[in-house]
C-alpha atoms as a PDB file:
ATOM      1  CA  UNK A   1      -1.818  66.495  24.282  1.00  0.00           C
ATOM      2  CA  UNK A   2      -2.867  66.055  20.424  1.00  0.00           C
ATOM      3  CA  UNK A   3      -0.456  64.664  17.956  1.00  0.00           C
ATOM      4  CA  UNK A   4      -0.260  67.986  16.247  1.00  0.00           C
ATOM      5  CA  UNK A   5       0.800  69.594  20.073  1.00  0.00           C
ATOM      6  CA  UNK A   6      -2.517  71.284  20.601  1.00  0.00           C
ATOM      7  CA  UNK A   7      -4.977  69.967  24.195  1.00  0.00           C
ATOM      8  CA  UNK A   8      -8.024  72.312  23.135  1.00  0.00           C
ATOM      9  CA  UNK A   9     -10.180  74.643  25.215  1.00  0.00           C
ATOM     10  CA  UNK A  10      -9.082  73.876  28.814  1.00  0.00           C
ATOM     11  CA  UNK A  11      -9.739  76.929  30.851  1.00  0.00           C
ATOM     12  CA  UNK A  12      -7.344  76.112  33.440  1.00  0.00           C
ATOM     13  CA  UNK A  13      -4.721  75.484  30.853  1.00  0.00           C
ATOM     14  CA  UNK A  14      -2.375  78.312  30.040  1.00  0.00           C
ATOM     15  CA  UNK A  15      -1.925  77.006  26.402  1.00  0.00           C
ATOM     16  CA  UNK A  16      -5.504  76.926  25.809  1.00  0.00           C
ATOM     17  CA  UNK A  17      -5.394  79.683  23.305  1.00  0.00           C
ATOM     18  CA  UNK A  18      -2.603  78.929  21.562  1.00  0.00           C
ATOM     19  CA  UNK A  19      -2.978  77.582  18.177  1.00  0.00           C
ATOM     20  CA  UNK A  20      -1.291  74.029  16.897  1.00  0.00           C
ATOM     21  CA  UNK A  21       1.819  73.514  16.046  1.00  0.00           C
ATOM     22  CA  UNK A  22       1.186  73.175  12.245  1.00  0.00           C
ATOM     23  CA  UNK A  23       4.606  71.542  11.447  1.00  0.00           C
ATOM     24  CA  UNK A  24       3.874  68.964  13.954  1.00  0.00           C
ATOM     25  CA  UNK A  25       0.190  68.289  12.278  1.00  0.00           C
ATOM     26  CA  UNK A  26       1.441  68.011   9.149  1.00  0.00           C
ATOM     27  CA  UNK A  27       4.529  65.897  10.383  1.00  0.00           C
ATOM     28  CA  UNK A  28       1.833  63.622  12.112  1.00  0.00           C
ATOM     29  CA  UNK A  29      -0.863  63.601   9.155  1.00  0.00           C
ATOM     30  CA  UNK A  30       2.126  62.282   6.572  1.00  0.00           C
ATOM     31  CA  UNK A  31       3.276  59.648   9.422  1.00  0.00           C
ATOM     32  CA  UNK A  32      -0.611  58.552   9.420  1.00  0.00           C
ATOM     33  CA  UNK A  33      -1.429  58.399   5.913  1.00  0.00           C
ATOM     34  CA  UNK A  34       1.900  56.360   5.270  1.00  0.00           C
ATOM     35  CA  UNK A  35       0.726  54.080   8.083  1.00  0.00           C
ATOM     36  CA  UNK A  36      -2.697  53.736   5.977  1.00  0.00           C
ATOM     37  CA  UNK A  37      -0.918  53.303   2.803  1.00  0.00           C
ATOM     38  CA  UNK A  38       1.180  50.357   3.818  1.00  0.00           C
ATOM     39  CA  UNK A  39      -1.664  48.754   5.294  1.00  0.00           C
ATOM     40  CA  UNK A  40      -3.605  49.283   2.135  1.00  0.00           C
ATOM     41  CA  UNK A  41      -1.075  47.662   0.047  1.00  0.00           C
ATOM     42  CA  UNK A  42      -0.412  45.072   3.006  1.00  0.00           C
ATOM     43  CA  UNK A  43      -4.394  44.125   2.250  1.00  0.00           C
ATOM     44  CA  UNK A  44      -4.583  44.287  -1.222  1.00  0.00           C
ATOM     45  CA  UNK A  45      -1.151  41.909  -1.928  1.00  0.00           C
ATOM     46  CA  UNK A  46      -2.689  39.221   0.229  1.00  0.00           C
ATOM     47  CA  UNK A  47      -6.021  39.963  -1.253  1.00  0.00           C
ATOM     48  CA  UNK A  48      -4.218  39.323  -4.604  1.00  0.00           C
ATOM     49  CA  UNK A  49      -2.329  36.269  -3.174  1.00  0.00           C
ATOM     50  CA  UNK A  50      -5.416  34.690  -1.697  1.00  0.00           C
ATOM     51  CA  UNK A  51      -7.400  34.889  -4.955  1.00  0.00           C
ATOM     52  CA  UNK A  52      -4.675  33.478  -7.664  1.00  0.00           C
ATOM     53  CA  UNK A  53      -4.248  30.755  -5.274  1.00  0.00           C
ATOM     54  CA  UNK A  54      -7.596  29.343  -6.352  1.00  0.00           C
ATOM     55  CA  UNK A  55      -6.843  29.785 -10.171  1.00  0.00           C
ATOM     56  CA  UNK A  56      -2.923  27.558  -9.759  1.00  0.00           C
ATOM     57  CA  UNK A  57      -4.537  24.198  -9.361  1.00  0.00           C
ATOM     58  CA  UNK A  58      -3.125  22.193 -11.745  1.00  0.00           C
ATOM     59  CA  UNK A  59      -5.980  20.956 -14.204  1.00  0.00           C
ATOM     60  CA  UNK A  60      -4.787  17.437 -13.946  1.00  0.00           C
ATOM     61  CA  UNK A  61      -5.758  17.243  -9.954  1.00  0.00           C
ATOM     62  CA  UNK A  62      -9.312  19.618 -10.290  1.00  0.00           C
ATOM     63  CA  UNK A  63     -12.285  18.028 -10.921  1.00  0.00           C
ATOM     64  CA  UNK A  64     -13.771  17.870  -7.548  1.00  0.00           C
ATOM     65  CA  UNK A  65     -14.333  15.089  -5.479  1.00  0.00           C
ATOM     66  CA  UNK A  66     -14.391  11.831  -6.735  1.00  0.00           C
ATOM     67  CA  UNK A  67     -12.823  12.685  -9.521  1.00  0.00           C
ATOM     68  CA  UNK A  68      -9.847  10.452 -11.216  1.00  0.00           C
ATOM     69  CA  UNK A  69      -7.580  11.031 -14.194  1.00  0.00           C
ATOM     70  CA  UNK A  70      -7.149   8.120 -16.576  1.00  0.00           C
ATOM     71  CA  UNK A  71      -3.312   8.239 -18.271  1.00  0.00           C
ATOM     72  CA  UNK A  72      -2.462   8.310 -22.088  1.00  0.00           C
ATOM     73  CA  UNK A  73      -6.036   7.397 -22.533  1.00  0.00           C
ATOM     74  CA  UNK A  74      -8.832   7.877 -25.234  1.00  0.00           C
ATOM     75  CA  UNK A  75     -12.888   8.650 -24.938  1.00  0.00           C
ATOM     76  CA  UNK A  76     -13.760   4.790 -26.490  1.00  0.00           C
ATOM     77  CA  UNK A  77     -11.780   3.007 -23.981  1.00  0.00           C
ATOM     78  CA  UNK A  78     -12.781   4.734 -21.053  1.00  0.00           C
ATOM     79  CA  UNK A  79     -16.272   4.484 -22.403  1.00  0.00           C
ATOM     80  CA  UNK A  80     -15.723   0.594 -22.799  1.00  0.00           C
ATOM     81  CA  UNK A  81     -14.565   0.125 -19.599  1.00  0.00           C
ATOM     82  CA  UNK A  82     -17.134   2.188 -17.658  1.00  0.00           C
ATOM     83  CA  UNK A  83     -20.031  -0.052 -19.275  1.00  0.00           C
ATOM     84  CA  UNK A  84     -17.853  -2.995 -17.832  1.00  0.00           C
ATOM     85  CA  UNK A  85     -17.668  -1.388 -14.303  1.00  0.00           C
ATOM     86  CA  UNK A  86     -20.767   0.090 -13.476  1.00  0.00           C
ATOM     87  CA  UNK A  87     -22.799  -3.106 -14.205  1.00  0.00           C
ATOM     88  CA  UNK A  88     -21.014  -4.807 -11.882  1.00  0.00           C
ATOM     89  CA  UNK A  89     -22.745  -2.421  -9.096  1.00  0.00           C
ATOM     90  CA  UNK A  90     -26.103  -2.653 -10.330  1.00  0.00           C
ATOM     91  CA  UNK A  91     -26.015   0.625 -12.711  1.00  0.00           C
ATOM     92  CA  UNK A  92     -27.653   0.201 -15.715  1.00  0.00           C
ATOM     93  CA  UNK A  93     -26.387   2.792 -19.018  1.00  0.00           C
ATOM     94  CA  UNK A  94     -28.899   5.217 -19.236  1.00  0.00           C
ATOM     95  CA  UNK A  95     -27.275   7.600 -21.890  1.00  0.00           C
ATOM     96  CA  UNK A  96     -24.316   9.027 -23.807  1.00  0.00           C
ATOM     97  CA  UNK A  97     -23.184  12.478 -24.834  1.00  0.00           C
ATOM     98  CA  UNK A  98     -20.567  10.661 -26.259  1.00  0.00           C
ATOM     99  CA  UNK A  99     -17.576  11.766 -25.927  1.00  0.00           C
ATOM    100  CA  UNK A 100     -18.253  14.317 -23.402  1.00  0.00           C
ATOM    101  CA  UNK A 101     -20.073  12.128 -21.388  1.00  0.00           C
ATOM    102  CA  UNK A 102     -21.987   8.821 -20.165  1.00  0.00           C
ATOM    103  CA  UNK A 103     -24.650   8.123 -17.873  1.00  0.00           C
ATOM    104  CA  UNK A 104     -26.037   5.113 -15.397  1.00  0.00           C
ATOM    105  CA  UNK A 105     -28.764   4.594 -13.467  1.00  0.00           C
ATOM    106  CA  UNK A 106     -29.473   2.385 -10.404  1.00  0.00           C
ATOM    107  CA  UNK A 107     -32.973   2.211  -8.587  1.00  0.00           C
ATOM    108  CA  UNK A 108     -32.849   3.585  -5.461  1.00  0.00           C
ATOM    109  CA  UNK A 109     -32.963   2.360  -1.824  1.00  0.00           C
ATOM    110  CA  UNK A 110     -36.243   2.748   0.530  1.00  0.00           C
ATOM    111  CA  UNK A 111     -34.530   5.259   2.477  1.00  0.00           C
ATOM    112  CA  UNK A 112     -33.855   7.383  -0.440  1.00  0.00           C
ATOM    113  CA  UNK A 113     -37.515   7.144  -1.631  1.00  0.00           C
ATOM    114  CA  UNK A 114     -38.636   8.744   1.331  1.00  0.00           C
ATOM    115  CA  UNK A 115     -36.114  11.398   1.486  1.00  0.00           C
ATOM    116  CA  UNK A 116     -36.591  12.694  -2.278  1.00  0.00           C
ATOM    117  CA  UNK A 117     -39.320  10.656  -3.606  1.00  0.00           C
ATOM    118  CA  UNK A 118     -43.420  10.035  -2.922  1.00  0.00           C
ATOM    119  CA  UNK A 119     -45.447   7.193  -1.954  1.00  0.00           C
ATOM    120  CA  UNK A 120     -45.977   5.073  -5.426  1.00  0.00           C
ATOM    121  CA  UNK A 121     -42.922   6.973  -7.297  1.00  0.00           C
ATOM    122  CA  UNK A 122     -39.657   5.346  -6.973  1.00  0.00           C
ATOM    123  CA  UNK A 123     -36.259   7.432  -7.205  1.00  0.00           C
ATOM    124  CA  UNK A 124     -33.460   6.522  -9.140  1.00  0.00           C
ATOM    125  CA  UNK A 125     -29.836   7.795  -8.388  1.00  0.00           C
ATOM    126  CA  UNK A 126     -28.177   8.465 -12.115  1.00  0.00           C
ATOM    127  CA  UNK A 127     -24.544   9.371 -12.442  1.00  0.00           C
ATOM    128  CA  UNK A 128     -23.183  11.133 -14.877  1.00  0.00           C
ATOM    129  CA  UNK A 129     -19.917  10.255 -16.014  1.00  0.00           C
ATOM    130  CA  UNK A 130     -17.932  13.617 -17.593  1.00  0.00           C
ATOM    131  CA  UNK A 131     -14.848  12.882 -19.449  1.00  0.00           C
ATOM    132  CA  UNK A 132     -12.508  15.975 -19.886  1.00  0.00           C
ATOM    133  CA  UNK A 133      -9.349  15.669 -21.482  1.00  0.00           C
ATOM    134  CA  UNK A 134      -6.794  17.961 -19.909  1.00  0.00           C
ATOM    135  CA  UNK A 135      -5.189  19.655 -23.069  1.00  0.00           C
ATOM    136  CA  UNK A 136      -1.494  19.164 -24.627  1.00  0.00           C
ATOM    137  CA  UNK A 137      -2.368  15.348 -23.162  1.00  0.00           C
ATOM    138  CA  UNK A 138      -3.149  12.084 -23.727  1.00  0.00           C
ATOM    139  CA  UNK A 139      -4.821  12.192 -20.282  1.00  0.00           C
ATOM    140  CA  UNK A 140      -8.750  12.623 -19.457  1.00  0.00           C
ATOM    141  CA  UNK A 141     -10.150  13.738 -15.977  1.00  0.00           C
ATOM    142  CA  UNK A 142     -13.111  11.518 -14.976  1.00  0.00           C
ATOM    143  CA  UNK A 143     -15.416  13.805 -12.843  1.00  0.00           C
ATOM    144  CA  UNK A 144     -18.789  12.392 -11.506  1.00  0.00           C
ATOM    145  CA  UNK A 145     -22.016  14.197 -11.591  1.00  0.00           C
ATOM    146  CA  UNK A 146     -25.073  12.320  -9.323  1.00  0.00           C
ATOM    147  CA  UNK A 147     -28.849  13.222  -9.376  1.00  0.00           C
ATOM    148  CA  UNK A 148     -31.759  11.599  -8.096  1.00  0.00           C
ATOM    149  CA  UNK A 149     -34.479  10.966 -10.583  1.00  0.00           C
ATOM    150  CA  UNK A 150     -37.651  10.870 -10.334  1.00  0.00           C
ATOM    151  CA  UNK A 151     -39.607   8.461 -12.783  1.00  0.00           C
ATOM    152  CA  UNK A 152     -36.509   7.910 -14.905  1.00  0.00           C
ATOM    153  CA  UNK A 153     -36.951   7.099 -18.320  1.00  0.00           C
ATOM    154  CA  UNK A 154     -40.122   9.424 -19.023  1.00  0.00           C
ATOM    155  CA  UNK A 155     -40.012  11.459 -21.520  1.00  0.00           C
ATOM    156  CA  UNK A 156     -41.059  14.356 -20.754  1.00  0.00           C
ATOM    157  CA  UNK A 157     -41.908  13.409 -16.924  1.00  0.00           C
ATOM    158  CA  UNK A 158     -38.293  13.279 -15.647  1.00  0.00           C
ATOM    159  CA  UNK A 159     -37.375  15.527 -12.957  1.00  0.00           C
ATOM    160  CA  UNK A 160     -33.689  15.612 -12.247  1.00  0.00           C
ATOM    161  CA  UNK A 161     -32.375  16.645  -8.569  1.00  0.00           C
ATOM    162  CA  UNK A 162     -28.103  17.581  -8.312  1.00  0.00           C
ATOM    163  CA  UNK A 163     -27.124  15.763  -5.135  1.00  0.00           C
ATOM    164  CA  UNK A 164     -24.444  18.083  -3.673  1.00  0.00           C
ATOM    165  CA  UNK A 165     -21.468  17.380  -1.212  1.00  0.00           C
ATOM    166  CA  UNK A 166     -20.395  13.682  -0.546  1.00  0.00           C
ATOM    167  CA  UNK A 167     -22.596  11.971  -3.308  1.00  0.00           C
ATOM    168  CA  UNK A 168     -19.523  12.199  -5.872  1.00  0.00           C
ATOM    169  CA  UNK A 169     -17.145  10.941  -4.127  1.00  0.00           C
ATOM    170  CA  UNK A 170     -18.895   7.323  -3.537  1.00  0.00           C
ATOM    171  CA  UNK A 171     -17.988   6.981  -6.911  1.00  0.00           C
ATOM    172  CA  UNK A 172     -14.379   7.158  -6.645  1.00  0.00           C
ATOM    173  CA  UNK A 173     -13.660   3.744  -6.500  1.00  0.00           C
ATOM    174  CA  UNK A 174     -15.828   2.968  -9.294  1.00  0.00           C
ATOM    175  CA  UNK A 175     -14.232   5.249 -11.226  1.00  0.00           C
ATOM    176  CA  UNK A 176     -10.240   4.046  -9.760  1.00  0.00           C
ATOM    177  CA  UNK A 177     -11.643   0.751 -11.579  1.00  0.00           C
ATOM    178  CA  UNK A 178     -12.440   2.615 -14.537  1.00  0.00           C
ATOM    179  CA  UNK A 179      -8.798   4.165 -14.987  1.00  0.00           C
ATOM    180  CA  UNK A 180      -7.366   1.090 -14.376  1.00  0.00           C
ATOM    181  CA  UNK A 181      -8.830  -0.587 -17.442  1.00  0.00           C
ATOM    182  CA  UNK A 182      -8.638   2.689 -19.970  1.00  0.00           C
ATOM    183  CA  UNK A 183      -5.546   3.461 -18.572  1.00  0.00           C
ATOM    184  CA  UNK A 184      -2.378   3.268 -21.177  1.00  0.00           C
ATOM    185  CA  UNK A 185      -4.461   2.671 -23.846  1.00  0.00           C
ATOM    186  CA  UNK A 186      -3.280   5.457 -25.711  1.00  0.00           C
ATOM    187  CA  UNK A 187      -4.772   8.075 -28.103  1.00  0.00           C
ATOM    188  CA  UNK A 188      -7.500   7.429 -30.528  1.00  0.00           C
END
């Protein structure tokens, strides 16, 4: 038997010609689209939930990884004590968007020559140093940025790769070092 009370055409069924019991449809139609409405709204709150979770980050820990905040800070110290830190690894200063940015570059290994370079043209892996101040603060999130490059320092000929995933965070540490020495040193 049907939900509204009716089994259909059987021949052998003495009921077969009656019609459905339309109080028991409708009964059974309300129970069913209050079954779908609930389940609608069911979807759509954690829908809703799912979503603003993603937006409640707290600026001060975004950045992606690698990425380190520098306390009661300002853009010339933590400028000053990147080109301290990043020669110490072989990175040479390449540029500055100052104070938005800073860049270094550091010739490449073999392996990495093969992977993104050609025979004869040496890659060079440049980071790019952003420096975003998280507002009402005193505070600046350091947030790495890494390429490979190929022939660096040719106008004009440059060609720029993004090297996605794990690249940023290598330079983490480097940039721990770099919050360390900007650290505390206060507004401009």
């Amino acid at each position: 038997m049907s939900a509204c009370g009716w089994q259909g055409g059987n021949p052998g069924n003495s009921r077969s010609a009656e019609k459905p019991d339309t109080e028991a449809c409708a009964a059974a139609c309300a129970l069913l689209k209050l079954q779908l409405m609930k389940t609608s709204l069911l979807g759509a709150v954690w829908l809703s939930v799912l979503m603003s979770g993603c937006l409640v980050s707290p600026v001060s820990q975004s950045g992606g990884m690698g990425s380190v905040t520098v306390t009661n800070s300002n853009p010339n110290a933590i400028v000053a004590a990147a080109q301290a830190v990043f020669p110490q690894s072989g990175y040479q200063l390449s540029g500055s968007n100052y104070p938005s940015s800073i860049s270094f570059d550091k010739p490449s290994s073999r392996f990495a020559n093969v992977v993104w370079g050609s025979y004869g043209n040496p890659q060079t892996i440049r980071v790019r140093v952003m420096i975003n101040q998280i507002p009402g603060t005193n505070n600046y999130r350091l947030v790495p940025r890494v390429f490979s490059v190929s022939s660096a320092g040719e106008a004009g000929f440059e060609d720029k790769r993004p090297l996605m995933g794990m690249w940023d965070s290598q330079f983490g540490p480097l940039l721990k070092q770099v919050a360390a020495q900007a650290g505390g040193a206060g507004a401009m």
